[in-house]
N, C-alpha and C. Protein backbone atom coordinates (compact mmCIF):
# COMPACT_ATOMS: atom_id res chain seq x y z
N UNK A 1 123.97 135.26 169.75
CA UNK A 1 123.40 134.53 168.68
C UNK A 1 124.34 133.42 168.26
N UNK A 2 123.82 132.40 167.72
CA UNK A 2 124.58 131.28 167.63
C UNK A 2 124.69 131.28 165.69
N UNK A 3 125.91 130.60 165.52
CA UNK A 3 125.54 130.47 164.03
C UNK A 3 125.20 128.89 163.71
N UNK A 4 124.54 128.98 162.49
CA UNK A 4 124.27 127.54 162.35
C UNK A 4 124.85 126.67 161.19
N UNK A 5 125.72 125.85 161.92
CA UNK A 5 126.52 125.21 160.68
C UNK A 5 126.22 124.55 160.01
N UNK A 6 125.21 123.38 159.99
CA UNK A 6 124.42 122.64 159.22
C UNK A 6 123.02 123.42 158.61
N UNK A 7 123.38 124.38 157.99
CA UNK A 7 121.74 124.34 157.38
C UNK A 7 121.67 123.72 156.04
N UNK A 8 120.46 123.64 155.90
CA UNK A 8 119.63 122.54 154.80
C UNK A 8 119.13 123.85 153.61
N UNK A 9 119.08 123.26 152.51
CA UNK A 9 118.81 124.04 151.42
C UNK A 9 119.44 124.16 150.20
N UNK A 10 119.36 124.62 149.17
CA UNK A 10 119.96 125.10 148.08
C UNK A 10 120.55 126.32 147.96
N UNK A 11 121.43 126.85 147.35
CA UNK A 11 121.81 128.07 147.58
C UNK A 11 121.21 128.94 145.57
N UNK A 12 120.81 129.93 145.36
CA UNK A 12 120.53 130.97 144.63
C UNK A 12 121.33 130.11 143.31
N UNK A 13 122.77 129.92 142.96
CA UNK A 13 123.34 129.65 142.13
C UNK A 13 122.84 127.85 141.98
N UNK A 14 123.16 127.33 142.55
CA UNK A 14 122.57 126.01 142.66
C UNK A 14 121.00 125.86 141.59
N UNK A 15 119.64 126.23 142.29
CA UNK A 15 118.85 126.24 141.57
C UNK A 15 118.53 127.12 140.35
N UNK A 16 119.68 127.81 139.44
CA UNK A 16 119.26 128.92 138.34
C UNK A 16 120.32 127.34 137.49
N UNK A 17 121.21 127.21 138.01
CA UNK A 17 121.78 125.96 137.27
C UNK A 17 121.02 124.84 136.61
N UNK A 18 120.39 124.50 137.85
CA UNK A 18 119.20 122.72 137.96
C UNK A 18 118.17 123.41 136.60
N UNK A 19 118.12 124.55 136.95
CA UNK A 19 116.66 125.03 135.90
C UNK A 19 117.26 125.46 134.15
N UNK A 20 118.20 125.56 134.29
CA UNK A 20 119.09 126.13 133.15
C UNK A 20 119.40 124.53 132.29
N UNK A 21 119.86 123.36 133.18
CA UNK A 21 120.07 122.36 132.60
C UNK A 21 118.66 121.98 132.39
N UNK A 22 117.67 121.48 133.07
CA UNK A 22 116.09 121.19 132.65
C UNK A 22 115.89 121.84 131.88
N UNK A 23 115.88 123.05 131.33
CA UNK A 23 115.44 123.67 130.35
C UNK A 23 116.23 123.44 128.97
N UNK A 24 117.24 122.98 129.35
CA UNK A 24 118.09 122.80 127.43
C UNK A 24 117.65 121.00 127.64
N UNK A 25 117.34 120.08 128.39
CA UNK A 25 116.86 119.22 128.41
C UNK A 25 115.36 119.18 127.78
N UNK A 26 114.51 119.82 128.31
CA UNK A 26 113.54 120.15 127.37
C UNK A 26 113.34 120.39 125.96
N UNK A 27 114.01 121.31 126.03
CA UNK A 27 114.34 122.05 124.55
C UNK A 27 114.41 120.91 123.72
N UNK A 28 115.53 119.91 124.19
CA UNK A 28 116.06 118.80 123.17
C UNK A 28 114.89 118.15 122.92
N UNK A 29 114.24 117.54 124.05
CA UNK A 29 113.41 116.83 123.99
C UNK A 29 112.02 117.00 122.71
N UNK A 30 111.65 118.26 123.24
CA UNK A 30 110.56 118.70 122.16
C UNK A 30 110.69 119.07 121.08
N UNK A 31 112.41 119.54 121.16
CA UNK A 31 112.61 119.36 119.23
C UNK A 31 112.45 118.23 118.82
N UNK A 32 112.69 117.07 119.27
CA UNK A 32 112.90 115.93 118.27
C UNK A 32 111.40 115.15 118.58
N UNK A 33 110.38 116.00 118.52
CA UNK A 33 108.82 114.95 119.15
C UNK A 33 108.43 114.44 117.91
N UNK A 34 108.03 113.40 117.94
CA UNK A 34 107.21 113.33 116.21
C UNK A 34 106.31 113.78 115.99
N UNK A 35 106.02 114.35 114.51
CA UNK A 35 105.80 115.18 114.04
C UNK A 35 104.04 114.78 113.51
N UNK A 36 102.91 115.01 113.38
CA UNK A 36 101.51 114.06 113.14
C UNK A 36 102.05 114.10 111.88
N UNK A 37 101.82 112.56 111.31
CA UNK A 37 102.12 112.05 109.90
C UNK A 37 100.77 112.00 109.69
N UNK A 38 100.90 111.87 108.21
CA UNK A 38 99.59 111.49 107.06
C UNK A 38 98.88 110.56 107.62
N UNK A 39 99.19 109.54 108.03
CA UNK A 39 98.57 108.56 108.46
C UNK A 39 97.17 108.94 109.25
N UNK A 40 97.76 109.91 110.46
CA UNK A 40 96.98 110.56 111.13
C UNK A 40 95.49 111.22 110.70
N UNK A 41 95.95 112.27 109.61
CA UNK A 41 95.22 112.93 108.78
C UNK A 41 94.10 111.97 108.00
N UNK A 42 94.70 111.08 107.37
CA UNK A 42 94.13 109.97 106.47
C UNK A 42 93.10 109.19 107.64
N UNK A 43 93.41 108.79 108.44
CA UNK A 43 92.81 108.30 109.47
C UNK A 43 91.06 108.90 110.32
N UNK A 44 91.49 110.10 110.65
CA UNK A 44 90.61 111.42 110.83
C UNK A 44 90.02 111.20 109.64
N UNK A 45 89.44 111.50 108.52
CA UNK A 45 89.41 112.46 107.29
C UNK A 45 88.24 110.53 106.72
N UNK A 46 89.03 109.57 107.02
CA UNK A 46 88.20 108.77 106.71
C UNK A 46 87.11 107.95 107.86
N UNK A 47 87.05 109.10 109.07
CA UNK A 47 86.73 108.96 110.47
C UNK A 47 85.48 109.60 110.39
N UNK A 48 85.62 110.90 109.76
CA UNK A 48 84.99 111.97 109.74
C UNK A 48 83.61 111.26 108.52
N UNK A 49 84.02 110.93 107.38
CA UNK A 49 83.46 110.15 105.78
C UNK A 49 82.04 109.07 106.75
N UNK A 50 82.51 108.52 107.42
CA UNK A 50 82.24 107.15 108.09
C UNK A 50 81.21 108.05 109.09
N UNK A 51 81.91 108.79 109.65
CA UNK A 51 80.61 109.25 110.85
C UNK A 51 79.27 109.96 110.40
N UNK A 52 79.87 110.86 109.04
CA UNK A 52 78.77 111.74 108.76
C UNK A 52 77.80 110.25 107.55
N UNK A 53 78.14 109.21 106.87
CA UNK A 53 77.35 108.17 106.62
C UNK A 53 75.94 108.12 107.84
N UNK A 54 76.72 107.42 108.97
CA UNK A 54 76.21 106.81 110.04
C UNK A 54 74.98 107.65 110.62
N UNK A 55 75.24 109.34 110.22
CA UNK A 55 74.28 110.21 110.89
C UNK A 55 73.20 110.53 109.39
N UNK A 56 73.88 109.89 108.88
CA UNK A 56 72.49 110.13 107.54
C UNK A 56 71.80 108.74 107.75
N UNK A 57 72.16 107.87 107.68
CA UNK A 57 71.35 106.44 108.39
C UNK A 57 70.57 106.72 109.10
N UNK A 58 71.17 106.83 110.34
CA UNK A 58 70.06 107.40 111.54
C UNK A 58 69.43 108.52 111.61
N UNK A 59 69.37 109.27 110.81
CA UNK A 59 68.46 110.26 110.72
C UNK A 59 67.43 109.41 109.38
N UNK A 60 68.02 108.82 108.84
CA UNK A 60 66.39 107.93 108.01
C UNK A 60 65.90 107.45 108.57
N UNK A 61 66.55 106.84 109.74
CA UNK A 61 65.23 105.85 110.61
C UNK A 61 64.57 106.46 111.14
N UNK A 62 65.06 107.73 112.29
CA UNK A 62 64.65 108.14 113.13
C UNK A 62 63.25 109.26 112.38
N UNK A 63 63.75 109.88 110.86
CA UNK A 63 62.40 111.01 110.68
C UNK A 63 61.55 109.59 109.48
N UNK A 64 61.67 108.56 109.36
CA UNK A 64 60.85 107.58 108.80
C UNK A 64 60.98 107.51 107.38
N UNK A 65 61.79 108.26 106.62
CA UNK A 65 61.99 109.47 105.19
C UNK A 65 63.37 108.76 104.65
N UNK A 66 63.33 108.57 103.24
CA UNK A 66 64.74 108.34 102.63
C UNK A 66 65.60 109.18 102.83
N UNK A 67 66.82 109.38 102.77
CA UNK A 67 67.76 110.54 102.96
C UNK A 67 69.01 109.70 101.91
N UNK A 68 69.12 110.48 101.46
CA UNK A 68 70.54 110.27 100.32
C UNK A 68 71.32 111.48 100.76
N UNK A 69 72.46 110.85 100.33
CA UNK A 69 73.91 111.72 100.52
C UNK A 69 75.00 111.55 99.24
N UNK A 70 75.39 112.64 98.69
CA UNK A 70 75.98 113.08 97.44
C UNK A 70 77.19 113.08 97.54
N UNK A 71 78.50 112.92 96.63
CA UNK A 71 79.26 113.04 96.48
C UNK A 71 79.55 114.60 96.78
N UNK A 72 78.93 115.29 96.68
CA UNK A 72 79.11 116.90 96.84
C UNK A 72 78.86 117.22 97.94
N UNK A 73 77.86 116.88 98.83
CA UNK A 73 78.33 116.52 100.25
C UNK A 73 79.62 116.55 101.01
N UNK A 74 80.08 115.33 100.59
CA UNK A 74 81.16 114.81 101.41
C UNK A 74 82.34 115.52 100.85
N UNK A 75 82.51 116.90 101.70
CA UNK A 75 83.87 117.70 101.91
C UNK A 75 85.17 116.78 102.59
N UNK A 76 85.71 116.57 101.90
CA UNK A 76 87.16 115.85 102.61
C UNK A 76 88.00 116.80 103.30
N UNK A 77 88.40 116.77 104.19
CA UNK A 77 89.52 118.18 104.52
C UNK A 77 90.96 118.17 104.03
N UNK A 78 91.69 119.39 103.79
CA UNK A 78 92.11 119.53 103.04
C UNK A 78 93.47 118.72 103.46
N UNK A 79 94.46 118.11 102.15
CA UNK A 79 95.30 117.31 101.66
C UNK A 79 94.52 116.01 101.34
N UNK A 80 93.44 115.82 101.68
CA UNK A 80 92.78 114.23 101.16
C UNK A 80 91.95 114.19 100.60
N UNK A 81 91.78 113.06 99.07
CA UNK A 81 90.98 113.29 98.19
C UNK A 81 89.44 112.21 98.35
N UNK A 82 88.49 112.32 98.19
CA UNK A 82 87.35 111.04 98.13
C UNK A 82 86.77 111.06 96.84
N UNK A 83 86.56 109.73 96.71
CA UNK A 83 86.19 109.42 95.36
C UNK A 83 84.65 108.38 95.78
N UNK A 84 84.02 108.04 95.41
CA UNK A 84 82.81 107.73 95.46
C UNK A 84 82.05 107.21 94.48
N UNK A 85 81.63 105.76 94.41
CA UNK A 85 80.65 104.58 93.90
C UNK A 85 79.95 104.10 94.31
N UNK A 86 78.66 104.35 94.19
CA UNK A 86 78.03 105.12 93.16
C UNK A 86 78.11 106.71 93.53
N UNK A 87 77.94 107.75 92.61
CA UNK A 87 77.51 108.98 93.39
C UNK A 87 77.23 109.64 94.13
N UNK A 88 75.80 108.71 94.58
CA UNK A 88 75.05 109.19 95.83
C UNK A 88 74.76 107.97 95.90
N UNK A 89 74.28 108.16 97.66
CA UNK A 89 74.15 106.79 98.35
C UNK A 89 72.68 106.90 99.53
N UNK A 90 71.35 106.17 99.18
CA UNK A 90 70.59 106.19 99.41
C UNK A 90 70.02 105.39 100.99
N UNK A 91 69.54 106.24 101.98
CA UNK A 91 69.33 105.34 102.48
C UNK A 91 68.13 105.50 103.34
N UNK A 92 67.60 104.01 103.45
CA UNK A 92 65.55 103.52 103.70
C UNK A 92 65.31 104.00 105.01
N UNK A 93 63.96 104.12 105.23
CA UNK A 93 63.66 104.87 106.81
C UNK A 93 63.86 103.20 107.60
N UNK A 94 63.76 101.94 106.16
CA UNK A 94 64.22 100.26 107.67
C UNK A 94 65.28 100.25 108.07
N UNK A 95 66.87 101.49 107.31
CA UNK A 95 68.01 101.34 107.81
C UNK A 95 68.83 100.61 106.72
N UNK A 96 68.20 99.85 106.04
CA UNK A 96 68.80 99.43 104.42
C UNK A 96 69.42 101.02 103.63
N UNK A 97 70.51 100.36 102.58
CA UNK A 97 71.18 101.35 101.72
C UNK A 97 71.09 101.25 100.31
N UNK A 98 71.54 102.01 99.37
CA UNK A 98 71.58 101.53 98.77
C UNK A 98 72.79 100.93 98.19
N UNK A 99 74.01 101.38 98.81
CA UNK A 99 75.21 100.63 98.66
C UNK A 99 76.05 101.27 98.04
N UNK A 100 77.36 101.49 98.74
CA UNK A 100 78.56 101.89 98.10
C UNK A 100 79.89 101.84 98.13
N UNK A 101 80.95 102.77 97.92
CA UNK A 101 82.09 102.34 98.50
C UNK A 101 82.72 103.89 97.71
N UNK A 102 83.63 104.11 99.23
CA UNK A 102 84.52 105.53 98.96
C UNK A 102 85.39 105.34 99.30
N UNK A 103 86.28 105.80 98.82
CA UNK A 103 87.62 105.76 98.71
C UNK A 103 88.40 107.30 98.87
N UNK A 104 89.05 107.16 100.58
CA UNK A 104 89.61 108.32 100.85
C UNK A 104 91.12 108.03 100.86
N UNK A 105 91.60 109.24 100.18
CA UNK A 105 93.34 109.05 99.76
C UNK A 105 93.65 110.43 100.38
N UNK A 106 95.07 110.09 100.98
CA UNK A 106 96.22 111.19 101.25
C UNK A 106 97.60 110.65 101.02
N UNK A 107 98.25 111.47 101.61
CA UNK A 107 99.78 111.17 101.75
C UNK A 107 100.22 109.82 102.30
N UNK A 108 99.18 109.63 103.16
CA UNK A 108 99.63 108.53 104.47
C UNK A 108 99.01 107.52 103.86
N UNK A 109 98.41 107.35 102.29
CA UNK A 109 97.58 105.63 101.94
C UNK A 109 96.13 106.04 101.38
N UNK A 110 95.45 105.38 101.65
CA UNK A 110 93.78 104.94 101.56
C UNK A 110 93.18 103.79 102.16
N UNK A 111 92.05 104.53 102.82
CA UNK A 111 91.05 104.28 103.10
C UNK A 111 90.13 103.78 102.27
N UNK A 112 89.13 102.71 102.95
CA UNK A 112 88.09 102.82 102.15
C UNK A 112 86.59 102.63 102.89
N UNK A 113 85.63 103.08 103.10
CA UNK A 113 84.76 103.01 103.29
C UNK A 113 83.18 102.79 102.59
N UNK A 114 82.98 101.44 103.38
CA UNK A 114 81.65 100.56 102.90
C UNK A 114 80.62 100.76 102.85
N UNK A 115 79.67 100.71 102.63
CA UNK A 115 78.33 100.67 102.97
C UNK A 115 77.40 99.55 102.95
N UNK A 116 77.04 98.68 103.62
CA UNK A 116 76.47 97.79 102.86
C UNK A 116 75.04 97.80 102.35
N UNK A 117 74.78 96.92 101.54
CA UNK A 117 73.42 96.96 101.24
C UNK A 117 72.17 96.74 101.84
N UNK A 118 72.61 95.92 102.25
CA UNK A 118 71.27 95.26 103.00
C UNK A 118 70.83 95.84 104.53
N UNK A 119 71.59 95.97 105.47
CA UNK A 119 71.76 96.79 106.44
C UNK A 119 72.24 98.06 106.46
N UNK A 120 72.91 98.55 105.71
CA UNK A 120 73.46 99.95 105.83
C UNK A 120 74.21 100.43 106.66
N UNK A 121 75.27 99.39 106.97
CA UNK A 121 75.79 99.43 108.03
C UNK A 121 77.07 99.72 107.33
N UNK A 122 77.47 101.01 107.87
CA UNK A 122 79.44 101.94 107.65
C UNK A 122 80.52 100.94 107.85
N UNK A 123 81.46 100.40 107.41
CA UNK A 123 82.69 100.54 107.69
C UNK A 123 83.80 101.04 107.16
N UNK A 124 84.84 101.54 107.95
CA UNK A 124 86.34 102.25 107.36
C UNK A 124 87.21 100.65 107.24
N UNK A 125 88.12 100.26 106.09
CA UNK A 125 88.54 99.10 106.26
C UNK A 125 90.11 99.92 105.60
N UNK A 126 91.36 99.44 105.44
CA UNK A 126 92.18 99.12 104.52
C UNK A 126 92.14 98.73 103.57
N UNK A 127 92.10 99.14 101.97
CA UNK A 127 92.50 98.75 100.90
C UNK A 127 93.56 97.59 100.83
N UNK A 128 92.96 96.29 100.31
CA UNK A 128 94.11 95.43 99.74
C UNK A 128 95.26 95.69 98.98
């Protein structure tokens, strides 16, 4: 039998090392990940305000029927507050509203979301 002086490979100690350093490399890494800020939340939360509008709209057009939506309705999730002008917000089976404006707050700012009148058409904007 011959021995072989060049072989190719890693040896046992070699790869428990490579994996020992990758792993405290990791470690570091994912401790320091950022963390979801308010912003995030605030973002979502006035995402959420805006979408469930949009599905009360289109459900007036679509069953032909007014549909209003209440301040008591609109659950904010929790850390963010909504505030709401007028109360409730009405809207026509032509897709017209009756017009409003909410105002969603957290940690991370405010939101505000539109309604317009005439079309009834949602938007989420930034507060001046």
């Amino acid at each position: 039998m011959t021995s072989r002086s060049n072989e190719h490979g890693f040896t046992l100690f070699e790869m428990i090392v490579t994996l020992a350093v990758l792993g405290l490399a990791l470690a570091l890494v994912v401790g320091n990940a950022p963390h979801r800020g308010g912003r995030l939340d605030l973002e979502a939360a006035a995402g959420g305000v805006a979408q469930a509008l949009r599905a009360a709209r289109l459900r007036a057009i679509a069953e032909q029927r007014s549909v209003v939506v209440t301040a008591r309705e609109m659950i904010p999730p929790a850390g963010t507050a909504l505030t709401m002008a007028p109360p409730r917000i009405a809207f026509a089976p032509d897709g017209s509203a009756s017009g409003g404006v909410l105002r969603v707050s957290a940690r991370g700012g405010a939101r505000v979301v539109t309604v317009d009148l005439l079309t009834g058409q949602v938007a989420v904007a930034v507060p001046p």
